[in-house]
PDB file of N, CA and C in Angstrom:
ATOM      1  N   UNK A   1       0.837  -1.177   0.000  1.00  0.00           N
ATOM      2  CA  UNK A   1       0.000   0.000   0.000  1.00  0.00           C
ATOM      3  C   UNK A   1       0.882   1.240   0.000  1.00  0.00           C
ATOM      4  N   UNK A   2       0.650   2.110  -0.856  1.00  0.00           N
ATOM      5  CA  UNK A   2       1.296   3.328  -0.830  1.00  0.00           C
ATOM      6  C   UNK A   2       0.370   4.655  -0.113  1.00  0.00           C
ATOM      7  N   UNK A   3       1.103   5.203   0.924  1.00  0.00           N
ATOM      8  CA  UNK A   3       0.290   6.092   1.672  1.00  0.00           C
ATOM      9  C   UNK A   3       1.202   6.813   2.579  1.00  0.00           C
ATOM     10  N   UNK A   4       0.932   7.366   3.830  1.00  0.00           N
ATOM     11  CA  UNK A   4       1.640   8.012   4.899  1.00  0.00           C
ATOM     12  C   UNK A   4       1.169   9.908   4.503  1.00  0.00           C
ATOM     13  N   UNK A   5       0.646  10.094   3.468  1.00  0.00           N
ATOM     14  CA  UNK A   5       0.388  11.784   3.110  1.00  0.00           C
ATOM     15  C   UNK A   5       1.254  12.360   2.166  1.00  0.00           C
ATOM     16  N   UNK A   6       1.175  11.787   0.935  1.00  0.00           N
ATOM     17  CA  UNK A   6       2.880  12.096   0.356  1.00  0.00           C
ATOM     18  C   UNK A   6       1.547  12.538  -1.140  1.00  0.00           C
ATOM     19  N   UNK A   7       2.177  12.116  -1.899  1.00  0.00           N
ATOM     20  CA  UNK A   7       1.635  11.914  -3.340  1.00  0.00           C
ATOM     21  C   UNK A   7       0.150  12.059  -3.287  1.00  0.00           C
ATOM     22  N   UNK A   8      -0.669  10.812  -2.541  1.00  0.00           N
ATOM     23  CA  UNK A   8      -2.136  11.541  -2.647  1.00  0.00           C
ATOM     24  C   UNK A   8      -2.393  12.134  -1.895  1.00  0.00           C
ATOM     25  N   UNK A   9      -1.881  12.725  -0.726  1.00  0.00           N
ATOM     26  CA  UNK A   9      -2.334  13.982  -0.175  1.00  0.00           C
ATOM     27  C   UNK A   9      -2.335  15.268  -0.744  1.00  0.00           C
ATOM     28  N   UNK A  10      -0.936  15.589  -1.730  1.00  0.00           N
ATOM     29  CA  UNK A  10      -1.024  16.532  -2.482  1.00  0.00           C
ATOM     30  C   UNK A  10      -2.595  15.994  -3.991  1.00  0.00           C
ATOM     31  N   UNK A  11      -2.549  15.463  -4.355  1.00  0.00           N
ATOM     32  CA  UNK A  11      -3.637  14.744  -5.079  1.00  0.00           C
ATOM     33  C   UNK A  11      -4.969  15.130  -4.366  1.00  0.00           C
ATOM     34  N   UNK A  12      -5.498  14.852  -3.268  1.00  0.00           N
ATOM     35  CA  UNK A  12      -6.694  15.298  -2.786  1.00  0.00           C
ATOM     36  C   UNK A  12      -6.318  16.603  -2.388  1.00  0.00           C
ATOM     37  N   UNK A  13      -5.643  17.166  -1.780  1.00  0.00           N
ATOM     38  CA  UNK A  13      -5.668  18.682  -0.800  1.00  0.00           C
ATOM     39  C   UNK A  13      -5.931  19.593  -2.156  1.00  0.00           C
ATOM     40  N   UNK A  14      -4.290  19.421  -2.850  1.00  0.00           N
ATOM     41  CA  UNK A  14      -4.216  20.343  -4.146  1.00  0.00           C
ATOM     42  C   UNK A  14      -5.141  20.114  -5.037  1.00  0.00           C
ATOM     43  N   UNK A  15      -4.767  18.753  -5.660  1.00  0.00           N
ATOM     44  CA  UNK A  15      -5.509  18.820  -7.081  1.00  0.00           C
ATOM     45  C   UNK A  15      -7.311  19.161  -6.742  1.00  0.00           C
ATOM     46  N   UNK A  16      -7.957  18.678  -5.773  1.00  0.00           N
ATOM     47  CA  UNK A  16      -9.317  18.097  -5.559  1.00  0.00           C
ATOM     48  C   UNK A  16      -9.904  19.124  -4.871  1.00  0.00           C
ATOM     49  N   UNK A  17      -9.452  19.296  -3.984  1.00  0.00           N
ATOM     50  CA  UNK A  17     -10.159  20.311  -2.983  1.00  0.00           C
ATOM     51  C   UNK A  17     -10.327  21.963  -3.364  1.00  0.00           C
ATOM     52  N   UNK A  18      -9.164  21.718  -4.286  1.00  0.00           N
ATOM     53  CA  UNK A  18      -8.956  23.403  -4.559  1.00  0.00           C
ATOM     54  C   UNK A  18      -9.374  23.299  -6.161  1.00  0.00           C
ATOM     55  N   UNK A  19      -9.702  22.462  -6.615  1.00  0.00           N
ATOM     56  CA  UNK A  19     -10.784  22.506  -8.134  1.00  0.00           C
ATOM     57  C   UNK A  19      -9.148  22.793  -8.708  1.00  0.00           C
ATOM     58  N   UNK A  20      -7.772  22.323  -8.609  1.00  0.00           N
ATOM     59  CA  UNK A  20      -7.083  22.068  -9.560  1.00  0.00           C
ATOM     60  C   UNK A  20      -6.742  20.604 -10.566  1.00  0.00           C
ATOM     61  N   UNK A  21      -7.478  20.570 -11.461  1.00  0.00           N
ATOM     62  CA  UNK A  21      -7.737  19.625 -12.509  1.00  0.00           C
ATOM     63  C   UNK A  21      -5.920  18.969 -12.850  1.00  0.00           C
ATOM     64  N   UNK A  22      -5.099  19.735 -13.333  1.00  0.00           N
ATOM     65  CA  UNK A  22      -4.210  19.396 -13.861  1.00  0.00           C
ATOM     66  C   UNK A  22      -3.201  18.893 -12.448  1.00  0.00           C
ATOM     67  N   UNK A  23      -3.035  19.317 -11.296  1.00  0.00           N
ATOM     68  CA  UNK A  23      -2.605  18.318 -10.603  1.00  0.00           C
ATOM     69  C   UNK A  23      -2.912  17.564  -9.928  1.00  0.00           C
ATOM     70  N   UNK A  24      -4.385  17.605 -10.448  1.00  0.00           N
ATOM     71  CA  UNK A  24      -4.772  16.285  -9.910  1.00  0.00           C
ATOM     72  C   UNK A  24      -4.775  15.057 -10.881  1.00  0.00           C
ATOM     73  N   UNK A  25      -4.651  15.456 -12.329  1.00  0.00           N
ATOM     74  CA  UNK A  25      -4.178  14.333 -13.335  1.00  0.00           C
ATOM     75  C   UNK A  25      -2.841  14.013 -13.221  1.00  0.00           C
ATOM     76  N   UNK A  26      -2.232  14.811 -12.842  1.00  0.00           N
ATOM     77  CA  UNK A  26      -0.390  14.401 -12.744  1.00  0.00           C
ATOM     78  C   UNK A  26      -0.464  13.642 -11.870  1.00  0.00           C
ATOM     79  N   UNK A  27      -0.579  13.813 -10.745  1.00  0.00           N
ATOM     80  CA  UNK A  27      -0.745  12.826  -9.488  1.00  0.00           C
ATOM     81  C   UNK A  27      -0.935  11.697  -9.297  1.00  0.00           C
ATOM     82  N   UNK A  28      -2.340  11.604  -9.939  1.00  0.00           N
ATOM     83  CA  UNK A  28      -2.878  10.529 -10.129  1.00  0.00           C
ATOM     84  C   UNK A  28      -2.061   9.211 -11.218  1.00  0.00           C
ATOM     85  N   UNK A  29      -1.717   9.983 -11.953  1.00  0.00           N
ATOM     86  CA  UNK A  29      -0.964   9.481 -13.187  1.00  0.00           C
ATOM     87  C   UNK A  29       0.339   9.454 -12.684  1.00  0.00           C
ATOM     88  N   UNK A  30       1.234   9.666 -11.867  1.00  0.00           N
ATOM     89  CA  UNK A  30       2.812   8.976 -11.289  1.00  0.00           C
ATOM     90  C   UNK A  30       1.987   8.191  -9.967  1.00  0.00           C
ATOM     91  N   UNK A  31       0.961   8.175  -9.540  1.00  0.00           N
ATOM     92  CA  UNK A  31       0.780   7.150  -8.393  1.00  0.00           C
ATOM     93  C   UNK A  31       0.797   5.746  -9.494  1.00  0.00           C
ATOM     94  N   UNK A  32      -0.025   5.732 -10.533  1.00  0.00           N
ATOM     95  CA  UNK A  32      -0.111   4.716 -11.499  1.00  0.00           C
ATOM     96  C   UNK A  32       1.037   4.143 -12.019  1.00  0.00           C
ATOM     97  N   UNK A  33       1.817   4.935 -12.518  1.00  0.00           N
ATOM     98  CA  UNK A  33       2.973   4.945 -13.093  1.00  0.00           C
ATOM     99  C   UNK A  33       3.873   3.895 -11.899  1.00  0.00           C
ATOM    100  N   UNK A  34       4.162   4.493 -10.808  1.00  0.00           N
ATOM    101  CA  UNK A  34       4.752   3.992  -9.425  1.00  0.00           C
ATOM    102  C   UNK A  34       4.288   2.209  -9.124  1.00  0.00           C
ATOM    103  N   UNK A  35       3.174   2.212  -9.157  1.00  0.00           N
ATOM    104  CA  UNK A  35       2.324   0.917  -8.958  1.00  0.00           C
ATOM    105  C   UNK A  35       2.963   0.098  -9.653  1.00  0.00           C
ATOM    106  N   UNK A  36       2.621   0.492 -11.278  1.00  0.00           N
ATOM    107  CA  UNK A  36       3.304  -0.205 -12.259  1.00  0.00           C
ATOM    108  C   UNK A  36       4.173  -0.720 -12.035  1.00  0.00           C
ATOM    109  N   UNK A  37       5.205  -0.144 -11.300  1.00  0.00           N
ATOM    110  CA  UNK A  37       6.493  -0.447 -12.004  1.00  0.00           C
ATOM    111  C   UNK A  37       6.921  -1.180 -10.956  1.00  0.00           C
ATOM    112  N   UNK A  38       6.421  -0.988  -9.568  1.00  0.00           N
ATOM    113  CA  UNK A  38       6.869  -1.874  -8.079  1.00  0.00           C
ATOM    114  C   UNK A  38       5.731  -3.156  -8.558  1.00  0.00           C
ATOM    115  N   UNK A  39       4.597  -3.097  -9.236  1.00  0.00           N
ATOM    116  CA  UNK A  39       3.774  -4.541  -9.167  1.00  0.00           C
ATOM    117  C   UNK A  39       5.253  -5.124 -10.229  1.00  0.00           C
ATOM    118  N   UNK A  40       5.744  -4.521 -11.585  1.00  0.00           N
ATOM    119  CA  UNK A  40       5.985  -5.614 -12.192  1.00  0.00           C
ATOM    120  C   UNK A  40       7.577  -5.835 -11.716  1.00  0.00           C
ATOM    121  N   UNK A  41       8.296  -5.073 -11.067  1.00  0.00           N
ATOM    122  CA  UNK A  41       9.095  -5.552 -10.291  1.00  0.00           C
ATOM    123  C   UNK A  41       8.935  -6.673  -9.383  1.00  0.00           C
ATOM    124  N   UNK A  42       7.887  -6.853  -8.502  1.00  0.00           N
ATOM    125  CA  UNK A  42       7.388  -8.174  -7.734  1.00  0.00           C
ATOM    126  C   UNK A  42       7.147  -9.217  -8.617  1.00  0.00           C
ATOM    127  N   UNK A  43       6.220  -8.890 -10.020  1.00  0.00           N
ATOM    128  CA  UNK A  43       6.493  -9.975 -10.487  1.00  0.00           C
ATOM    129  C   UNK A  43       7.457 -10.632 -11.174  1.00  0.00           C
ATOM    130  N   UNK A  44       8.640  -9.919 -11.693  1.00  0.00           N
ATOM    131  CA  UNK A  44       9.948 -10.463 -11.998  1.00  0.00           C
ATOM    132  C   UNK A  44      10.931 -11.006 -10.932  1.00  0.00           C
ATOM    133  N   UNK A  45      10.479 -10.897  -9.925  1.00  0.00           N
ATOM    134  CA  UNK A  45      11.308 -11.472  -9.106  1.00  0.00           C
ATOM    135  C   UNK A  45      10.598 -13.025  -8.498  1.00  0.00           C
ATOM    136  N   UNK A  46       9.309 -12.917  -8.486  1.00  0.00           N
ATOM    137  CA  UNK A  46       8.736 -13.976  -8.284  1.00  0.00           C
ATOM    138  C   UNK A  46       9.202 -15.037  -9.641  1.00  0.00           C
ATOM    139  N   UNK A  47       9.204 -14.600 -10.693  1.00  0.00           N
ATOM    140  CA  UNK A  47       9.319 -15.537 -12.043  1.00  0.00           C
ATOM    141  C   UNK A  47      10.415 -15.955 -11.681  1.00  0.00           C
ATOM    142  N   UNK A  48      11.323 -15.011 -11.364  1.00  0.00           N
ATOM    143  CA  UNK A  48      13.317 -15.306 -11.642  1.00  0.00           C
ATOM    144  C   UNK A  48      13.295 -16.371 -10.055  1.00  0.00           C
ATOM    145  N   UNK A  49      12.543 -16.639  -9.139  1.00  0.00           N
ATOM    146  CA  UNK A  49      12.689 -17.131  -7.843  1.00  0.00           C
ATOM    147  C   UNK A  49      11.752 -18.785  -8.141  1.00  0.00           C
ATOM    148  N   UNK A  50      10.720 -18.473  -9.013  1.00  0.00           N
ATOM    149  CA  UNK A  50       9.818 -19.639  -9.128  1.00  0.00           C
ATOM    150  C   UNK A  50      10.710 -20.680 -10.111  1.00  0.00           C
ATOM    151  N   UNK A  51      11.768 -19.952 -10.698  1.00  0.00           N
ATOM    152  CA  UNK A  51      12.449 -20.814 -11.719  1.00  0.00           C
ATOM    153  C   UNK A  51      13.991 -21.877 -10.751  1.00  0.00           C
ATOM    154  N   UNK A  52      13.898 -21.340 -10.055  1.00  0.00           N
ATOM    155  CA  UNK A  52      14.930 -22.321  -8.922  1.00  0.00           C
ATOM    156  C   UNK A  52      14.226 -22.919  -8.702  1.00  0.00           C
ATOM    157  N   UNK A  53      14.502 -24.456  -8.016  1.00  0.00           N
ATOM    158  CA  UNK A  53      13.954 -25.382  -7.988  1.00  0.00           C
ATOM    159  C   UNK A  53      14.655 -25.990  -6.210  1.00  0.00           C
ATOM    160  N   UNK A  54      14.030 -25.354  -5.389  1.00  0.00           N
ATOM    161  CA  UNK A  54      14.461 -25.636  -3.757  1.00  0.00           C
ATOM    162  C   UNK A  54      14.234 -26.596  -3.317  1.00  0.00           C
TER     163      UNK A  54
END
């Protein structure tokens, strides 16, 4: 889970609350981006780990 007040806090406070549209698409769009790239990191390491044979 990504959280603690970082990224979507600026995302809700800035982009949302204050009717700013464009950072609230940026935001939203590197939280995605971020996800991406730590989910397919987990899953390359699961592949490269499932291929040993313990």
């Amino acid at each position: 889970a990504l959280g603690a007040g970082g990224l979507g806090d600026l995302a809700i406070r800035i982009g949302y609350q204050s009717y700013r549209g464009d950072v609230l698409f940026y935001a939203v769009v590197v939280i995605i981006v971020l996800v991406q790239i730590i989910q397919s990191a987990g899953d390359y390491v699961v592949k490269r780990l499932r291929k040993h044979k313990y």
